[in-house]
Every structure is written in structure tokens, then in C-alpha cells.
Protein backbone atom coordinates (compact mmCIF):
# COMPACT_ATOMS: atom_id res chain seq x y z
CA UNK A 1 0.00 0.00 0.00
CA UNK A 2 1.39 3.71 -0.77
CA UNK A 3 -1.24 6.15 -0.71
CA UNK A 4 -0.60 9.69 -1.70
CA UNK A 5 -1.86 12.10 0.23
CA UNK A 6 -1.04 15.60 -1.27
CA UNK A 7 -0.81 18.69 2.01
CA UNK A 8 -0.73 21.82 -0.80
CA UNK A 9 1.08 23.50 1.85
CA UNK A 10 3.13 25.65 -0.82
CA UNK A 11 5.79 28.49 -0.67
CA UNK A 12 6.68 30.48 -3.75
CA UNK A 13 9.87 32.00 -4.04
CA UNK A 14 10.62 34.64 -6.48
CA UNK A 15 14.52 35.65 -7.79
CA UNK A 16 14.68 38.57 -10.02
CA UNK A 17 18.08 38.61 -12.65
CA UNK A 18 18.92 40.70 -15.09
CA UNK A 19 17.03 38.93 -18.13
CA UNK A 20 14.94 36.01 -15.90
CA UNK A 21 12.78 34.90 -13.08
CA UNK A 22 12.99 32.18 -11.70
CA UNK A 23 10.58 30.58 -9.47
CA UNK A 24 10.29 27.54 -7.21
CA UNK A 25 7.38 25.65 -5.45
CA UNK A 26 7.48 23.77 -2.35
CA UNK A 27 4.74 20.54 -2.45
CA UNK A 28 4.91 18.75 1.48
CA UNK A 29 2.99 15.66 0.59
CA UNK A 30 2.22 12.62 3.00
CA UNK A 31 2.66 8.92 2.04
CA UNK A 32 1.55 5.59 3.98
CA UNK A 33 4.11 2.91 3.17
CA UNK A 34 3.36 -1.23 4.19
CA UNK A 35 6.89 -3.10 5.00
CA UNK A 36 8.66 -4.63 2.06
CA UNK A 37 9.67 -7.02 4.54
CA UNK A 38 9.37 -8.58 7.79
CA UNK A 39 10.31 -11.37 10.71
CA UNK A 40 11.61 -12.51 14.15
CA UNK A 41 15.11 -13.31 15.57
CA UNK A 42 14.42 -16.02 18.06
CA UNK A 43 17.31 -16.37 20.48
CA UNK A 44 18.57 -19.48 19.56
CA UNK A 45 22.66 -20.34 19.80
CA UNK A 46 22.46 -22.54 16.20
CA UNK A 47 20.29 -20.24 14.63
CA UNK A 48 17.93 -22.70 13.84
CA UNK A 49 13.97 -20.70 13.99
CA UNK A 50 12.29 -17.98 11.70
CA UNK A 51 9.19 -16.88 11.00
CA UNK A 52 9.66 -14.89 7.44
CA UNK A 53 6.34 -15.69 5.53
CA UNK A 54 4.13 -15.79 9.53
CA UNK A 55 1.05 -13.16 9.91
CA UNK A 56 3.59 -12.12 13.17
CA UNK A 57 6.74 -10.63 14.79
CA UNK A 58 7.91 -10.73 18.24
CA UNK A 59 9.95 -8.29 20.62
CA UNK A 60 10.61 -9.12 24.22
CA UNK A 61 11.52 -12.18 25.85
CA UNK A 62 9.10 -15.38 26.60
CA UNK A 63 8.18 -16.37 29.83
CA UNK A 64 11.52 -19.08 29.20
CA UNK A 65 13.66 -16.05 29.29
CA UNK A 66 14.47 -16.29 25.43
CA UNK A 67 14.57 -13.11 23.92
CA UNK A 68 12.46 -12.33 20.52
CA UNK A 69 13.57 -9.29 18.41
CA UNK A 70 11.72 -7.79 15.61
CA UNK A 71 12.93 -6.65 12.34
CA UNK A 72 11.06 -4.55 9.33
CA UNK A 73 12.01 -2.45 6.22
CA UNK A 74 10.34 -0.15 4.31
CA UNK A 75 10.94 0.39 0.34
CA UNK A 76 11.33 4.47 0.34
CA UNK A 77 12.97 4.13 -2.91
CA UNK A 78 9.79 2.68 -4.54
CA UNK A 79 7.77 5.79 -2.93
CA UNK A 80 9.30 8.49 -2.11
CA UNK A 81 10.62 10.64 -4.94
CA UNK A 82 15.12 10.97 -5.09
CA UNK A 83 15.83 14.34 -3.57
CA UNK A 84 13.03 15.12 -1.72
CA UNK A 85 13.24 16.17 2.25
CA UNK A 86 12.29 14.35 5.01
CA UNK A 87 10.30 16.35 7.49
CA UNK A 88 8.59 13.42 9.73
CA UNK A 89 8.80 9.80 9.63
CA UNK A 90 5.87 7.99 12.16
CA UNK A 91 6.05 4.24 12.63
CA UNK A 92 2.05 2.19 13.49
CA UNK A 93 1.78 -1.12 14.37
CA UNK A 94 -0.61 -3.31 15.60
CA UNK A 95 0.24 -5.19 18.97
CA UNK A 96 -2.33 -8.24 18.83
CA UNK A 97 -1.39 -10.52 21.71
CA UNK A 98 0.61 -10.33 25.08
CA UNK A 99 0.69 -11.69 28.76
CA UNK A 100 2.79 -8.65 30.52
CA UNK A 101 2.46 -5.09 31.52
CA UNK A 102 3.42 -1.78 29.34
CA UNK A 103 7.27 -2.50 28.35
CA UNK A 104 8.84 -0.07 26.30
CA UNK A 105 9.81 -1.16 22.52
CA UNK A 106 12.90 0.53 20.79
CA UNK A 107 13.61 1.17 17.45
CA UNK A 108 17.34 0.65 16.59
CA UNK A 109 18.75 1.52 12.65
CA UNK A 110 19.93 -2.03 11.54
CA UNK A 111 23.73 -2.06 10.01
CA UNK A 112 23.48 -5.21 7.98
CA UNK A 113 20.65 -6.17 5.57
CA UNK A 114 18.76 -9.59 6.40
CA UNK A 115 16.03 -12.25 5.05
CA UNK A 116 12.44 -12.93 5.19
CA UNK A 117 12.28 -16.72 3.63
CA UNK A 118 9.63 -19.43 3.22
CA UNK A 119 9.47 -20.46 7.57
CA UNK A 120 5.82 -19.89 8.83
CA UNK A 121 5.12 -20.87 12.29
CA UNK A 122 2.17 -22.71 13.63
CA UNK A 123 -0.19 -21.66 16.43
CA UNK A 124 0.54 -18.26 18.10
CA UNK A 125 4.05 -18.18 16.43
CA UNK A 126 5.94 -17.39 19.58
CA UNK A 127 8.25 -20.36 19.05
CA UNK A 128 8.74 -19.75 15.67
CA UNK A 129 9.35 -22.51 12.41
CA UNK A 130 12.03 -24.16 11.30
CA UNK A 131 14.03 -21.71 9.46
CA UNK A 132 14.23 -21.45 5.23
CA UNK A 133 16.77 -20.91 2.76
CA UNK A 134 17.15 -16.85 3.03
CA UNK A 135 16.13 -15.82 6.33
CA UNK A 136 17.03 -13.99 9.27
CA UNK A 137 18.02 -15.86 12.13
CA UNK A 138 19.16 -14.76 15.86
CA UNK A 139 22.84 -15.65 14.18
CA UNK A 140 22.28 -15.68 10.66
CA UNK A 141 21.01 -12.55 8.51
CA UNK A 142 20.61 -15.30 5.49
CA UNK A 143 19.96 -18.92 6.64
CA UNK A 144 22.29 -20.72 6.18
CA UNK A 145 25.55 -18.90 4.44
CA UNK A 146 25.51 -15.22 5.92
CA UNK A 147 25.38 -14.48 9.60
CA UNK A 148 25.68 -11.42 11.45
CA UNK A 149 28.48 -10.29 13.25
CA UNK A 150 26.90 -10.45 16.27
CA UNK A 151 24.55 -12.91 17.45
CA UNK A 152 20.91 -11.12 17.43
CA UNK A 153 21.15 -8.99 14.95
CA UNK A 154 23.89 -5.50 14.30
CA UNK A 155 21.75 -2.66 14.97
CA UNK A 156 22.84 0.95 16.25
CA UNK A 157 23.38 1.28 20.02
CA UNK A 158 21.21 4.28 20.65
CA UNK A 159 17.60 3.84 19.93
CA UNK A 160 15.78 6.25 17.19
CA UNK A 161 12.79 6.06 19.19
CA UNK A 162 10.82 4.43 22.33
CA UNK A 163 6.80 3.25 22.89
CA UNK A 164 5.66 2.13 25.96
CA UNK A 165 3.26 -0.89 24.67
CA UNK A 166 0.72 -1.97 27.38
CA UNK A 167 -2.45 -3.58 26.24
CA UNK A 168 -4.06 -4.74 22.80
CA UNK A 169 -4.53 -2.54 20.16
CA UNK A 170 -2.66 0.16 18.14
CA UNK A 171 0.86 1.95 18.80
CA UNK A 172 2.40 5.18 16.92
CA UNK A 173 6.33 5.65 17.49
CA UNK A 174 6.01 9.63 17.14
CA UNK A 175 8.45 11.21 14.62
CA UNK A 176 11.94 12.00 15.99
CA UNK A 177 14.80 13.66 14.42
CA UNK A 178 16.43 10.19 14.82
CA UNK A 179 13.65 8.80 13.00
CA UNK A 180 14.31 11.26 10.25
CA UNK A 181 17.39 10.78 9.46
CA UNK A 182 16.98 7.21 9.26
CA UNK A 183 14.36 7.61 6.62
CA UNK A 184 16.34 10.17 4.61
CA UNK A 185 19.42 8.03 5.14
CA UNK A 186 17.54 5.50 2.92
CA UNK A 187 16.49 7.22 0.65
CA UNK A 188 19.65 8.98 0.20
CA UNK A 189 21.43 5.91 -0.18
CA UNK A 190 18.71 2.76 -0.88
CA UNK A 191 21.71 0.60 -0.23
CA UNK A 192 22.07 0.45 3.43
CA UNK A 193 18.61 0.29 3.78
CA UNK A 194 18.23 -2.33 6.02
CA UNK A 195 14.83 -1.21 8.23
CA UNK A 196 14.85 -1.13 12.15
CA UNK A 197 14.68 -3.89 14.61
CA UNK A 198 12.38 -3.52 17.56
CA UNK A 199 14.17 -4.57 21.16
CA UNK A 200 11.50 -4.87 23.77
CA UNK A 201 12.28 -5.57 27.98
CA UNK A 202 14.78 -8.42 27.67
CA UNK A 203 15.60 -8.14 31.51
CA UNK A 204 12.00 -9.28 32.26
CA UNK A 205 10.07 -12.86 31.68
CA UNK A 206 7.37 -12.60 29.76
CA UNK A 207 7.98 -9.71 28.56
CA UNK A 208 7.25 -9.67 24.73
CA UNK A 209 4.60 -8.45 22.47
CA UNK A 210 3.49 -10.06 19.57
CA UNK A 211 2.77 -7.09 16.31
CA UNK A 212 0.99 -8.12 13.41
CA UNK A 213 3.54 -8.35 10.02
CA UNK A 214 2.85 -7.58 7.09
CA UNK A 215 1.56 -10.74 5.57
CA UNK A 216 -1.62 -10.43 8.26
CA UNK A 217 -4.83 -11.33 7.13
CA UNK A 218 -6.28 -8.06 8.11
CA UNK A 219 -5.01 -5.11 5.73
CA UNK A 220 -5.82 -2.55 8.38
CA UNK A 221 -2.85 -4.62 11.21
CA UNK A 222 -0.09 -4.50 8.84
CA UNK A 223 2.80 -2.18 9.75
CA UNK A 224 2.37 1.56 8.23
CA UNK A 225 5.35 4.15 7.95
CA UNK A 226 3.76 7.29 7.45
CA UNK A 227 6.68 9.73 5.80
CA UNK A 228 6.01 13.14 5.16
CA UNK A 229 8.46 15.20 2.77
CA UNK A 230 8.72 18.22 0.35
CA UNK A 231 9.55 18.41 -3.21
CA UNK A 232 10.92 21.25 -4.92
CA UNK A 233 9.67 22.06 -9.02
CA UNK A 234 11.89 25.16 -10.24
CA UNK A 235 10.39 27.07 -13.56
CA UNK A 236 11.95 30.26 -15.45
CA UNK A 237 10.25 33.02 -17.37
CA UNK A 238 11.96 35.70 -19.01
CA UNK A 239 11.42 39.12 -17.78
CA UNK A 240 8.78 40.39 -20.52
CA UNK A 241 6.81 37.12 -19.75
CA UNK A 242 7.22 37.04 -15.89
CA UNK A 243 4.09 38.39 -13.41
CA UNK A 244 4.06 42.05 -13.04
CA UNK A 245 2.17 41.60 -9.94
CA UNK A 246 0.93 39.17 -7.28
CA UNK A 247 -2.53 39.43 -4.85
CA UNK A 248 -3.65 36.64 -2.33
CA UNK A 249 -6.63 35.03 -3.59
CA UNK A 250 -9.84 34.58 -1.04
CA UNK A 251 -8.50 30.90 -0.16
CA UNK A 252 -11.59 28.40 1.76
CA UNK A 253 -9.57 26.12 4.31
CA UNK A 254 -11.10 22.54 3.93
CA UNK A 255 -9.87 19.40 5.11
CA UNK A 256 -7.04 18.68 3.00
CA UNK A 257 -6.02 22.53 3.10
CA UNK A 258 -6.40 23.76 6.08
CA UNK A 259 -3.57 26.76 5.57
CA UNK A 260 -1.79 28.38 2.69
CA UNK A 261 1.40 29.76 2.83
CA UNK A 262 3.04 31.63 0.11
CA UNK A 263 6.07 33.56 0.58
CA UNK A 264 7.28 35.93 -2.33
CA UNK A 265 10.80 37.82 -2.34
């Protein structure tokens, strides 16, 4: 899914030369991304469980004091436009099953890319499947021939942001300048995309949350990154054909307008 929705908060900009004017328009338009892909490093020391093609993820640790870590990416190549501007990047997911408390969930850049394969786990999925050709492992970021370099995944220390996830339902990691530069970074560089993994309480039993991937039955569960940018389109006129002079229009604020900037120098 990448719906368009299109802000029109513009800003027109003006440059007077000698024989041209040049003008350029600011469009800040909204898109709602679904992952590209998805799964679940189970703590295991052979590397042996996945859950690439399951309707779930996991992050937190099981009531056996295994730790479960989630990992997703988003194509921003595929959506987002090369040179536009990041302004806020907003993470939802749906958190469908759990046996603890609120636990905070952080989001941590991942340094290495990684696999969703064929492994789709019975039941619940907390214990995961047996894991397929291609995909991430707690020691492998392509069963069997590629591992990490360290066990559980290689992921940025500091977190790019935090949710406290209590009971069923809904969560939205708010936009953070960490956040932000994590989306531009990848679509900057579609590369070293490699997504975020999610790190719940691993110093607790019991502790993890189950989210909904995005191969859920229900459309409305699946993970949504919700990216808003600008985009700059640059036109010319030569003097004789260039605006002699600008007014503000009466402008009606509706719901997909609600202000109108324009700036003129």
C-alpha cells in the first residue's frame, strides 16, 4: 500500500536577474508505506527458527527467558521521490497478543541487511518454524551462508525512538529527528537500507509483544510508515513574460487545506 496524500502547503519564491525569473514551489505531501519485509530473531545459539512468511513478529523475551527481536524495512525508494526532504517519519503497528504489563519497545537503525524466507510458524508463532533458505536468524542474517556479526542482529546502540506498549490494540512511534534521518538516510542511499529492529524488555520474563507483520490477514494490522516530505519544481520566465504583480486570492480552508502559505521575495 502507498497512498498519496497531497498537504498543498506551498511556498513560492521569487529571484529577479537581469534577463529572468525564476521561481520555485514547495509541495509537502504525505505517504503511507506497508513493510517490504518482515520477521523474528528467536534467540537461539544454532540459529535454527524464523518466522519470514508468519502473519507475526515478536519483541521481548518469553516467559523461558528467550529473547524475541523484531525486524522490518520499508521500500522508500519505490515511494518516495530521489531528492526530496524528510520532514517526519511515524512508525504504526498493531500489537495483537501479550501476557505482561506496558514494556517499552525501541527502534534501533539495523547495520546489515537480512532475510524474510519461506518459515511460517504454527499456532501463536511465539516459538517460531524451522528456518528457510534466506532468512534472518538470531545468528544468521541469510539462513544458512551469511550471519551477522553479532549474534541477534547489528543494529545501532542508541535507539531512534521508544513506545511504551501496554495492552491490545494500536501503537504510533512519534516522529523524531532520529527517526528522520533514518528515513532520509535511505532514501539517500537505498543501499544500506536495512529497516529497524524492535528490542523490547529483555531483563523481564514474559515480557514480549506479539505485532501483526505484514503478511496479516487483516489489511488494516499490517505495519504503516507514514513519511512526510517536500519536493521542490523550479520554472523560469523571461522578464517580458514574468508576473508584473501578485494578490492573495480569497483561499476556503477545507480538510485537505487547512492553511496556505506563500512567501514571495
Amino acid at each position: 500500500m502507498r497512498e498519496r496524500i497531497f498537504l498543498y502547503h506551498i511556498r513560492l519564491a521569487l529571484v529577479t536577474s537581469i534577463s529572468i525569473i525564476s521561481f520555485s514551489l514547495y509541495a509537502q505531501i504525505e505517504v503511507k508505506i506497508t513493510a517490504s519485509k518482515d520477521n523474528t530473531l528467536y534467540e537461539n545459539a544454532s540459529g535454527s527458527f524464523s518466522n519470514g512468511s508468519g502473519a507475526y513478529f515478536f519483541a521481548g523475551q518469553n516467559n523461558h527467558g528467550e529473547a524475541r527481536r523484531g525486524v522490518l524495512a520499508f521500500d522508500l525508494a519505490g515511494t518516495v521521490p530521489a531528492g526530496a526532504q524528510i520532514q517526519s517519519a511515524t512508525l504504526t503497528l498493531n500489537m495483537s497478543k501479550t501476557i505482561s504489563d506496558a514494556h517499552t519497545v525501541a527502534l534501533h537503525r539495523l547495520l546489515a541487511d537480512w532475510g524474510e524466507g519461506m518459515s511460517n510458524a504454527t499456532g501463536e508463532e511465539g516459538g517460531g518454524a524451522a528456518a528457510a533458505s534466506g532468512d534472518a536468524t538470531w545468528i544468521h542474517t541469510f539462513f544458512n551462508t551469511q550471519r551477522w556479526t553479532n549474534a541477534g542482529g547489528d543494529f545501532a546502540g542508541s535507539a531512534s525512538a521508544t513506545q511504551s506498549v501496554a495492552g491490545l490494540g494500536q501503537y504510533t512511534w512519534a516522529s523524531t529527528p532520529e527517526m528522520v534521518a533514518d528515513v532520509q538516510s535511505w532514501l539517500d542511499a537505498p543501499a544500506g537500507n536495512f529497516g529497524w529492529l524492535l528490542m523490547g524488555n529483555e531483563q523481564a520474563n514474559a515480557s514480549a509483544k506479539r505485532f501483526d507483520a505484514r503478511e496479516n490477514p487483516v489489511i488494516a494490522n499490517r505495519p504503516v510508515l507514514t513519511v512526510i516530505y517536500t519536493v521542490a519544481m523550479h520554472m523560469q520566465a523571461a522578464r517580458g513574460e514574468a508576473p508584473a504583480a501578485f494578490y492573495l486570492a480569497q483561499n476556503f480552508p477545507n480538510p485537505f487545506n487547512p492553511t496556505t502559505v506563500i512567501q514571495y521575495s
